[in-house]
Every structure is written in structure tokens, then in C-alpha cells.
PDB file of N, CA and C in Angstrom:
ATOM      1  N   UNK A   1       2.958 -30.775  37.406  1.00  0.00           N
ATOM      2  CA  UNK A   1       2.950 -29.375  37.022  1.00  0.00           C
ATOM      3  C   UNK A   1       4.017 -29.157  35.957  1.00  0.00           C
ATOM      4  N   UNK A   2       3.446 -28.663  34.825  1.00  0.00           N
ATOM      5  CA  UNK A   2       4.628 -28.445  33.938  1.00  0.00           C
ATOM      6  C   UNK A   2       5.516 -26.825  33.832  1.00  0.00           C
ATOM      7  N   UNK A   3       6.566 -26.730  32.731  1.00  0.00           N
ATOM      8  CA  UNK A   3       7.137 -25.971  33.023  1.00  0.00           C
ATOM      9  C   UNK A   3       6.548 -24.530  32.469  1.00  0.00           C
ATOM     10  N   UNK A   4       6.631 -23.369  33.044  1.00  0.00           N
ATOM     11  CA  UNK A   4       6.286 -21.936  32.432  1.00  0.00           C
ATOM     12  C   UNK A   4       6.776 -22.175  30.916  1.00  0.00           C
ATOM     13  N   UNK A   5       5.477 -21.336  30.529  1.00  0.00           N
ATOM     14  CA  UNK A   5       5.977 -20.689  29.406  1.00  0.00           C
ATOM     15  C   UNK A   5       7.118 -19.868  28.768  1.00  0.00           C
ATOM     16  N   UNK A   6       7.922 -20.454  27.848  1.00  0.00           N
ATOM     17  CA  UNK A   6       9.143 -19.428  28.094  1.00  0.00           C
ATOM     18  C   UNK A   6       8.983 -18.612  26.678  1.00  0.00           C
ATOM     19  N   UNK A   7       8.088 -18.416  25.592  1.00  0.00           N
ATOM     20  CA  UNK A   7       7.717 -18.185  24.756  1.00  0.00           C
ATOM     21  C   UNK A   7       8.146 -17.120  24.455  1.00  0.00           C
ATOM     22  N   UNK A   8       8.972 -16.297  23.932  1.00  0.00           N
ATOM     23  CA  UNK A   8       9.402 -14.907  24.099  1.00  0.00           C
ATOM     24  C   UNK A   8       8.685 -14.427  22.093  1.00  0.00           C
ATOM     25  N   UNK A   9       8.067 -12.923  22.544  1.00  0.00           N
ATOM     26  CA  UNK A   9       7.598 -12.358  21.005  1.00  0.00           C
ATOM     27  C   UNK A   9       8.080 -11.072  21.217  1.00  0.00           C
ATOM     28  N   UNK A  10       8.631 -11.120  19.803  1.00  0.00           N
ATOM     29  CA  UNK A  10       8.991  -9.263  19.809  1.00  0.00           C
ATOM     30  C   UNK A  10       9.067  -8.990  18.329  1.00  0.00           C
ATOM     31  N   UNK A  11       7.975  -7.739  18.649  1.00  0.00           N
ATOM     32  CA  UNK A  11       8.087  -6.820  16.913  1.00  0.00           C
ATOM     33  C   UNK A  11       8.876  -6.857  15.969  1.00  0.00           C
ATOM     34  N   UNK A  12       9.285  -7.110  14.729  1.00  0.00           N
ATOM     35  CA  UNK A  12      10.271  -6.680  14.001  1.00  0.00           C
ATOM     36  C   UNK A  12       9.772  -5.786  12.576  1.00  0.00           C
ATOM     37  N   UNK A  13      10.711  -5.021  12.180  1.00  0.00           N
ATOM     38  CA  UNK A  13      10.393  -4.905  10.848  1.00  0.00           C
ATOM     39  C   UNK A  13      11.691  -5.218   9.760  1.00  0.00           C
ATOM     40  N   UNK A  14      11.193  -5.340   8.856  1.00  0.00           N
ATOM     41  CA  UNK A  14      11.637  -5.529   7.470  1.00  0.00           C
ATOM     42  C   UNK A  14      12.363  -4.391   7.102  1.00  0.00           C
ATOM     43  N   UNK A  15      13.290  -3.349   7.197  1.00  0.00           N
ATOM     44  CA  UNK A  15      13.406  -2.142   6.240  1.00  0.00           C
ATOM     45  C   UNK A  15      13.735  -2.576   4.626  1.00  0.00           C
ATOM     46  N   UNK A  16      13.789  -3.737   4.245  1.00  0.00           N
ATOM     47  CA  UNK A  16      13.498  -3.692   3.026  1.00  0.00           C
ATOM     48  C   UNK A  16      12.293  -3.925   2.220  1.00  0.00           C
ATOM     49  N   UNK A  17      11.484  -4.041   3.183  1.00  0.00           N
ATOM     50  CA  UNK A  17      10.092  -3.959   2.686  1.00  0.00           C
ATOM     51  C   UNK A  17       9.011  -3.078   2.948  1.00  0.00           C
ATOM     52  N   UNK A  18      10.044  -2.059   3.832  1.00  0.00           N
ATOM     53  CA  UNK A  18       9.325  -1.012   4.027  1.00  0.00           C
ATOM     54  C   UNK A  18       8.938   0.154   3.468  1.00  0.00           C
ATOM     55  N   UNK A  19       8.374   0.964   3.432  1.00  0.00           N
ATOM     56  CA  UNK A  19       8.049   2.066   2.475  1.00  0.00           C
ATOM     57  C   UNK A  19       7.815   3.399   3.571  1.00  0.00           C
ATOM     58  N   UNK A  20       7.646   3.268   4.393  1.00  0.00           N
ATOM     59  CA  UNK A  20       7.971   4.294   5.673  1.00  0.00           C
ATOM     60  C   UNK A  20       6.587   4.988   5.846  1.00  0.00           C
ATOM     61  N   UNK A  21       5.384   4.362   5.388  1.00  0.00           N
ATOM     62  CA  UNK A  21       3.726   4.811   5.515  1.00  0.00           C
ATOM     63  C   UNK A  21       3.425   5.202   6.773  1.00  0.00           C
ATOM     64  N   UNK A  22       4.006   4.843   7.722  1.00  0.00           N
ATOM     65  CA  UNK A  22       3.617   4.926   9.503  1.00  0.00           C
ATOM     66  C   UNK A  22       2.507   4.743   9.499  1.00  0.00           C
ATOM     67  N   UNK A  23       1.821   3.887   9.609  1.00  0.00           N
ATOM     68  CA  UNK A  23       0.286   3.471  10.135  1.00  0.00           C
ATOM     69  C   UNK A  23       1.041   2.741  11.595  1.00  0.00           C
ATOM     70  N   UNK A  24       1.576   2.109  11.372  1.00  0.00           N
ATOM     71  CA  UNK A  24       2.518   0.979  12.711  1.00  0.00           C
ATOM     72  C   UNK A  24       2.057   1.846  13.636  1.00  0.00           C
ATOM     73  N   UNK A  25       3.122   2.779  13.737  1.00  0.00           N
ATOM     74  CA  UNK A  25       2.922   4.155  14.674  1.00  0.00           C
ATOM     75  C   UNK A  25       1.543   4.048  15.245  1.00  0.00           C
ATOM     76  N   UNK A  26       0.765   4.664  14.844  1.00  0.00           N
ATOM     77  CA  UNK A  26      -0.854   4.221  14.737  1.00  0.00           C
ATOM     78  C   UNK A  26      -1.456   3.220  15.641  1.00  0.00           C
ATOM     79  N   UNK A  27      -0.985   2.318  15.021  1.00  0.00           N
ATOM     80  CA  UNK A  27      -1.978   1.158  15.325  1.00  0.00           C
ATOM     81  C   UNK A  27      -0.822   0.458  17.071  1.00  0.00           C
ATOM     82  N   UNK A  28       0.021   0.669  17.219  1.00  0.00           N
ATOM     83  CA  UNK A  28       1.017   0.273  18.259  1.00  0.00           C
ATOM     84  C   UNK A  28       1.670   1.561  18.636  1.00  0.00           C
ATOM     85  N   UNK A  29       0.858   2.441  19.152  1.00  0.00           N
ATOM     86  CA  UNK A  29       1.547   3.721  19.845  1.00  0.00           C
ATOM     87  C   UNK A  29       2.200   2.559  20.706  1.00  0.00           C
ATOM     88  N   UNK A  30       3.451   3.285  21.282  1.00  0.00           N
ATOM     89  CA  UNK A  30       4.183   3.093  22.660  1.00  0.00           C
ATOM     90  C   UNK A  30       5.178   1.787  21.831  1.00  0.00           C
ATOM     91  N   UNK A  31       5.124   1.089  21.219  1.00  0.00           N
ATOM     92  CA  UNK A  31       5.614  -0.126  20.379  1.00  0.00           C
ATOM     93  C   UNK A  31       6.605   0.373  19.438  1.00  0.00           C
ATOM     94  N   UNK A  32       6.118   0.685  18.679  1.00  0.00           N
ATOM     95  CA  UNK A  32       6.367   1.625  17.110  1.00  0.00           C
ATOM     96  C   UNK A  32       6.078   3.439  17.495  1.00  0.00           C
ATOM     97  N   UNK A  33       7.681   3.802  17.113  1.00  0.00           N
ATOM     98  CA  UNK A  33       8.027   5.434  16.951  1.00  0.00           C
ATOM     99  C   UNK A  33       8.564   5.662  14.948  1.00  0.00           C
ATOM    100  N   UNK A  34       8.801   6.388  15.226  1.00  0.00           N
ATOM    101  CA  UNK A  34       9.000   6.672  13.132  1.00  0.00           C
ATOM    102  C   UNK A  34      10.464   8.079  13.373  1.00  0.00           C
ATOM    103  N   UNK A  35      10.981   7.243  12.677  1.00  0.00           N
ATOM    104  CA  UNK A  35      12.208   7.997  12.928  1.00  0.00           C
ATOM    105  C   UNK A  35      11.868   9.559  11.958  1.00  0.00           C
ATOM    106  N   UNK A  36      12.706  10.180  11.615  1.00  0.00           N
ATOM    107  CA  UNK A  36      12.169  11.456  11.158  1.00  0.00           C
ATOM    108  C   UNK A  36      12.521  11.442   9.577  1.00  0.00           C
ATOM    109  N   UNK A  37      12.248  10.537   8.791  1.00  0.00           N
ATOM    110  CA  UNK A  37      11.979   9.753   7.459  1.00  0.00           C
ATOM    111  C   UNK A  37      10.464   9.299   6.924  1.00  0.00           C
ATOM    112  N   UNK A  38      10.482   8.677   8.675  1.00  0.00           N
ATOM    113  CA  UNK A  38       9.060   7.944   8.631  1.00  0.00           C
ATOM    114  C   UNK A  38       8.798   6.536   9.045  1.00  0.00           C
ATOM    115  N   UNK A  39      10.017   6.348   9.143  1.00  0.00           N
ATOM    116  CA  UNK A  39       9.935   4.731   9.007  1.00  0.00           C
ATOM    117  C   UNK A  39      10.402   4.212  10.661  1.00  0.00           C
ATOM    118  N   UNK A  40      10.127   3.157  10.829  1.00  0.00           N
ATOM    119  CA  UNK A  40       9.246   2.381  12.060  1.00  0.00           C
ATOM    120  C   UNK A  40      10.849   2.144  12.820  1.00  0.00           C
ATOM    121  N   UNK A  41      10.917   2.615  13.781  1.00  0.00           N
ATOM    122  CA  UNK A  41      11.828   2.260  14.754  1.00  0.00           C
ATOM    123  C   UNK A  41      11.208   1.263  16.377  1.00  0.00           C
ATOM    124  N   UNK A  42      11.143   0.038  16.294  1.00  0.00           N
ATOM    125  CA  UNK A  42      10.581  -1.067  17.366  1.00  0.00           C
ATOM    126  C   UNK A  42      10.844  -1.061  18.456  1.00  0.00           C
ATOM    127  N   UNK A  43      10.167  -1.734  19.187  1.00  0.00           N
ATOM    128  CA  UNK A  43      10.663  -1.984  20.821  1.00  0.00           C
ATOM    129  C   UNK A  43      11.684  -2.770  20.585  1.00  0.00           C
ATOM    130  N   UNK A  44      13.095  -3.164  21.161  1.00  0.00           N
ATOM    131  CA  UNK A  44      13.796  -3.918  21.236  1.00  0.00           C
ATOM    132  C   UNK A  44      13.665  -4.698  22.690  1.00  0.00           C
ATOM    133  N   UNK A  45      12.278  -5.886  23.027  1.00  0.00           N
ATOM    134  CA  UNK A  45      12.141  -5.868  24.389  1.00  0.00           C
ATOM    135  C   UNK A  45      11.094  -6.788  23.213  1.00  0.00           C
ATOM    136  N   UNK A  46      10.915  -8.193  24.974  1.00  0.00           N
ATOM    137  CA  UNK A  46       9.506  -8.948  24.714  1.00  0.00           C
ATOM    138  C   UNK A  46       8.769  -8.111  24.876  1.00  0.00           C
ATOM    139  N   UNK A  47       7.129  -8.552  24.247  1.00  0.00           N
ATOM    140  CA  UNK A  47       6.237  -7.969  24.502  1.00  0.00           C
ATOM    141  C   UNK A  47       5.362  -8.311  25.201  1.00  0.00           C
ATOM    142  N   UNK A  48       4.048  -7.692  25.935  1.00  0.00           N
ATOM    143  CA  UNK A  48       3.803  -8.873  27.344  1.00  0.00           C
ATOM    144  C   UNK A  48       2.184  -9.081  26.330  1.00  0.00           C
ATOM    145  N   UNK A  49       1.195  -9.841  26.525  1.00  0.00           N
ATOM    146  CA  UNK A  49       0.061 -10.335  25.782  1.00  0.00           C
ATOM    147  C   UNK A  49      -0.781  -8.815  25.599  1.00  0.00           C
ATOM    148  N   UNK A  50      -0.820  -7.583  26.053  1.00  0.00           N
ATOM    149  CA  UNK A  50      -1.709  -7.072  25.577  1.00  0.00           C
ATOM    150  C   UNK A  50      -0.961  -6.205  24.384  1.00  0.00           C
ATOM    151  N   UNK A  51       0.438  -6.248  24.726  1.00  0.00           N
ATOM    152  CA  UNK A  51       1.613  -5.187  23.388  1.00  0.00           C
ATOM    153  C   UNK A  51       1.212  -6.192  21.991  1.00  0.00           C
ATOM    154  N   UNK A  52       1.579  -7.794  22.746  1.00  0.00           N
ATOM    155  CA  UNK A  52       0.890  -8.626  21.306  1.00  0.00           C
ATOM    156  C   UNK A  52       0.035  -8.368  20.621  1.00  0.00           C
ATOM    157  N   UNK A  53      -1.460  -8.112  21.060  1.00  0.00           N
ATOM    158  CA  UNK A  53      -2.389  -7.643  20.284  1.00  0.00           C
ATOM    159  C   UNK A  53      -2.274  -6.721  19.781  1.00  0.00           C
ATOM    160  N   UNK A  54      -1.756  -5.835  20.510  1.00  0.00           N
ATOM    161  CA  UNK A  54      -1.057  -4.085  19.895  1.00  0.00           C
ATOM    162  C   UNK A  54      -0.527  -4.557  18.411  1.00  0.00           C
ATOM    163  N   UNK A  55       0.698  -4.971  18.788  1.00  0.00           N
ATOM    164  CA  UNK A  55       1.138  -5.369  17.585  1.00  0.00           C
ATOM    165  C   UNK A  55       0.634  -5.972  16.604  1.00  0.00           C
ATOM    166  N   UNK A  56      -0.260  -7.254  16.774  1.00  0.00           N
ATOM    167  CA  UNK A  56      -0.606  -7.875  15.638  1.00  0.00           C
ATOM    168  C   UNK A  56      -1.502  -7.119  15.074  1.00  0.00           C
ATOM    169  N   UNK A  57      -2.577  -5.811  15.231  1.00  0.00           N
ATOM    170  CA  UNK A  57      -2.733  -5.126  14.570  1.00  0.00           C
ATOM    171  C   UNK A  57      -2.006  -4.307  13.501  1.00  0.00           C
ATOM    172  N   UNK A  58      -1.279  -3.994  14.206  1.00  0.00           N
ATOM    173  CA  UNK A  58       0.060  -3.400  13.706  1.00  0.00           C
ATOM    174  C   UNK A  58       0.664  -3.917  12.068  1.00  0.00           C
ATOM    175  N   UNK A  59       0.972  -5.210  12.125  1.00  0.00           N
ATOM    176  CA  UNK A  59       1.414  -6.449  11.488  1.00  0.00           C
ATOM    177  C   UNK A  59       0.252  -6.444  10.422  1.00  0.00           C
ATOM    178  N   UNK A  60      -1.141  -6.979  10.888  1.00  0.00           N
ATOM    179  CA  UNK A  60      -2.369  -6.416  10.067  1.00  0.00           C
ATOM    180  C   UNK A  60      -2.757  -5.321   8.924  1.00  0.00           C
ATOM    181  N   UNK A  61      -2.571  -4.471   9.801  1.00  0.00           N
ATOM    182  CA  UNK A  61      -2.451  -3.209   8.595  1.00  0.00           C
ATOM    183  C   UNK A  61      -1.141  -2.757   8.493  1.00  0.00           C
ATOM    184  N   UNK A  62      -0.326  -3.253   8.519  1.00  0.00           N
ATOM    185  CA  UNK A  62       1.267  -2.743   7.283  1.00  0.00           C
ATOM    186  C   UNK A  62       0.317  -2.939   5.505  1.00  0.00           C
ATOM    187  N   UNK A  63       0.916  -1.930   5.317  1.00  0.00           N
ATOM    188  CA  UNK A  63       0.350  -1.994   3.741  1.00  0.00           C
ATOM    189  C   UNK A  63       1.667  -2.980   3.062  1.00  0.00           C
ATOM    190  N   UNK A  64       2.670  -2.658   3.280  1.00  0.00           N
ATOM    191  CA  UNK A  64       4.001  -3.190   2.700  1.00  0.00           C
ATOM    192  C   UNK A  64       4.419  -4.327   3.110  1.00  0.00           C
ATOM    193  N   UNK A  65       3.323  -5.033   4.399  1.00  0.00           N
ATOM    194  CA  UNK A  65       3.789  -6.425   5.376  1.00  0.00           C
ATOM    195  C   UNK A  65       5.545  -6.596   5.503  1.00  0.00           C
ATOM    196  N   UNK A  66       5.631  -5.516   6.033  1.00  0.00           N
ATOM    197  CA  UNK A  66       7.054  -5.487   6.760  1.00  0.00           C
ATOM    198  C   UNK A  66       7.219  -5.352   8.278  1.00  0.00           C
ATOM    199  N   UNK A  67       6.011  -5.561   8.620  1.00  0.00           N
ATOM    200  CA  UNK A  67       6.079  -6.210   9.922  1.00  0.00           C
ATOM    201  C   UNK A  67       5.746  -7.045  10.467  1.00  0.00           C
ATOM    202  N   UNK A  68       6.656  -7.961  11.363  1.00  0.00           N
ATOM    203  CA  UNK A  68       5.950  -9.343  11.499  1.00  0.00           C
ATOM    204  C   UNK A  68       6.423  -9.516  13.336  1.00  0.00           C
ATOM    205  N   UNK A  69       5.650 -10.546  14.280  1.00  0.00           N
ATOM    206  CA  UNK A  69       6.167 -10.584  15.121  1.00  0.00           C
ATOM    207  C   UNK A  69       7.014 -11.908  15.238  1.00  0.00           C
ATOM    208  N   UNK A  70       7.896 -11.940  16.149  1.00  0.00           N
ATOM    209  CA  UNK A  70       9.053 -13.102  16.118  1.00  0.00           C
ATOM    210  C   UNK A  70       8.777 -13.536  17.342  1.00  0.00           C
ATOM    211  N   UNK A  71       8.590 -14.878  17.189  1.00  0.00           N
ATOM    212  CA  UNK A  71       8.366 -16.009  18.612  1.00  0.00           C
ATOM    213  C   UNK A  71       9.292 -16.829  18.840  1.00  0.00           C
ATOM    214  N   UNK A  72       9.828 -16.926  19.918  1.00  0.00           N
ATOM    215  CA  UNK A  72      10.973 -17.854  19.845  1.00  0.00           C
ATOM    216  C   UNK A  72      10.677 -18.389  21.050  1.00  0.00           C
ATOM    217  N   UNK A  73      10.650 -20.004  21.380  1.00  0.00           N
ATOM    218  CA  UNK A  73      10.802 -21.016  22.479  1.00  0.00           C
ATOM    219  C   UNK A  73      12.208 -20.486  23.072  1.00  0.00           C
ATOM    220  N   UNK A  74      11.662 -20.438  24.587  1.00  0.00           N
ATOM    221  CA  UNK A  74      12.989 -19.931  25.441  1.00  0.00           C
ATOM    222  C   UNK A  74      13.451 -21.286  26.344  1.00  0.00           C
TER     223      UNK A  74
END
């Protein structure tokens, strides 16, 4: 039996590649809030496999691809 997955993913954005469009918002309610500018304030938290899909939509339609998700081996 091998060991669990320790795979940890969590949202990030770019603010220098951002342009503050809020679609994120959108496409990852509960994930992505928009500060009162516009621009994408993240979960600071893994995300569990269905927030992933949330997100990689998310990631998908950024017009500015300033959002990406981060995977890191735990």
C-alpha cells in the first residue's frame, strides 16, 4: 500500500498581470472575492478536487492569465 497523496493546490494570482476584469469572481464564486477596485482577492487554503475544477475554469477564462493554480508535493 503506498503512501496518500500529499499533493497540495491553491489559487494564486498575478497582480501584475492583472487588470482587475473579475470574471474569476464569476467563474469561482466562494474561491475568488474582488476587492472594491476589482481585482481578485484568493482563498489562502488548499483546495479540495471540486474548488480545483472551480478554479481551473477560473484560470481558463482570465483574459489577462493571471491566474494560475500552484501544486506542490507535500
Amino acid at each position: 500500500m503506498g503512501a496518500p497523496d500529499r499533493t497540495s493546490t491553491r489559487l494564486r494570482v498575478d497582480p501584475v498581470a492583472c487588470d482587475g476584469v473579475g470574471m474569476c469572481a464569476h467563474l469561482a464564486a466562494g474561491l475568488v472575492r474582488l476587492d472594491s477596485w476589482g481585482y481578485p482577492i484568493v482563498a489562502e487554503r488548499d483546495l479540495d478536487a471540486r474548488e480545483q475544477r472551480r478554479a481551473g475554469q477560473a484560470v481558463a477564462g482570465c483574459p489577462r492569465r493571471a491566474l494560475f493554480l500552484d501544486r506542490r508535493d507535500g
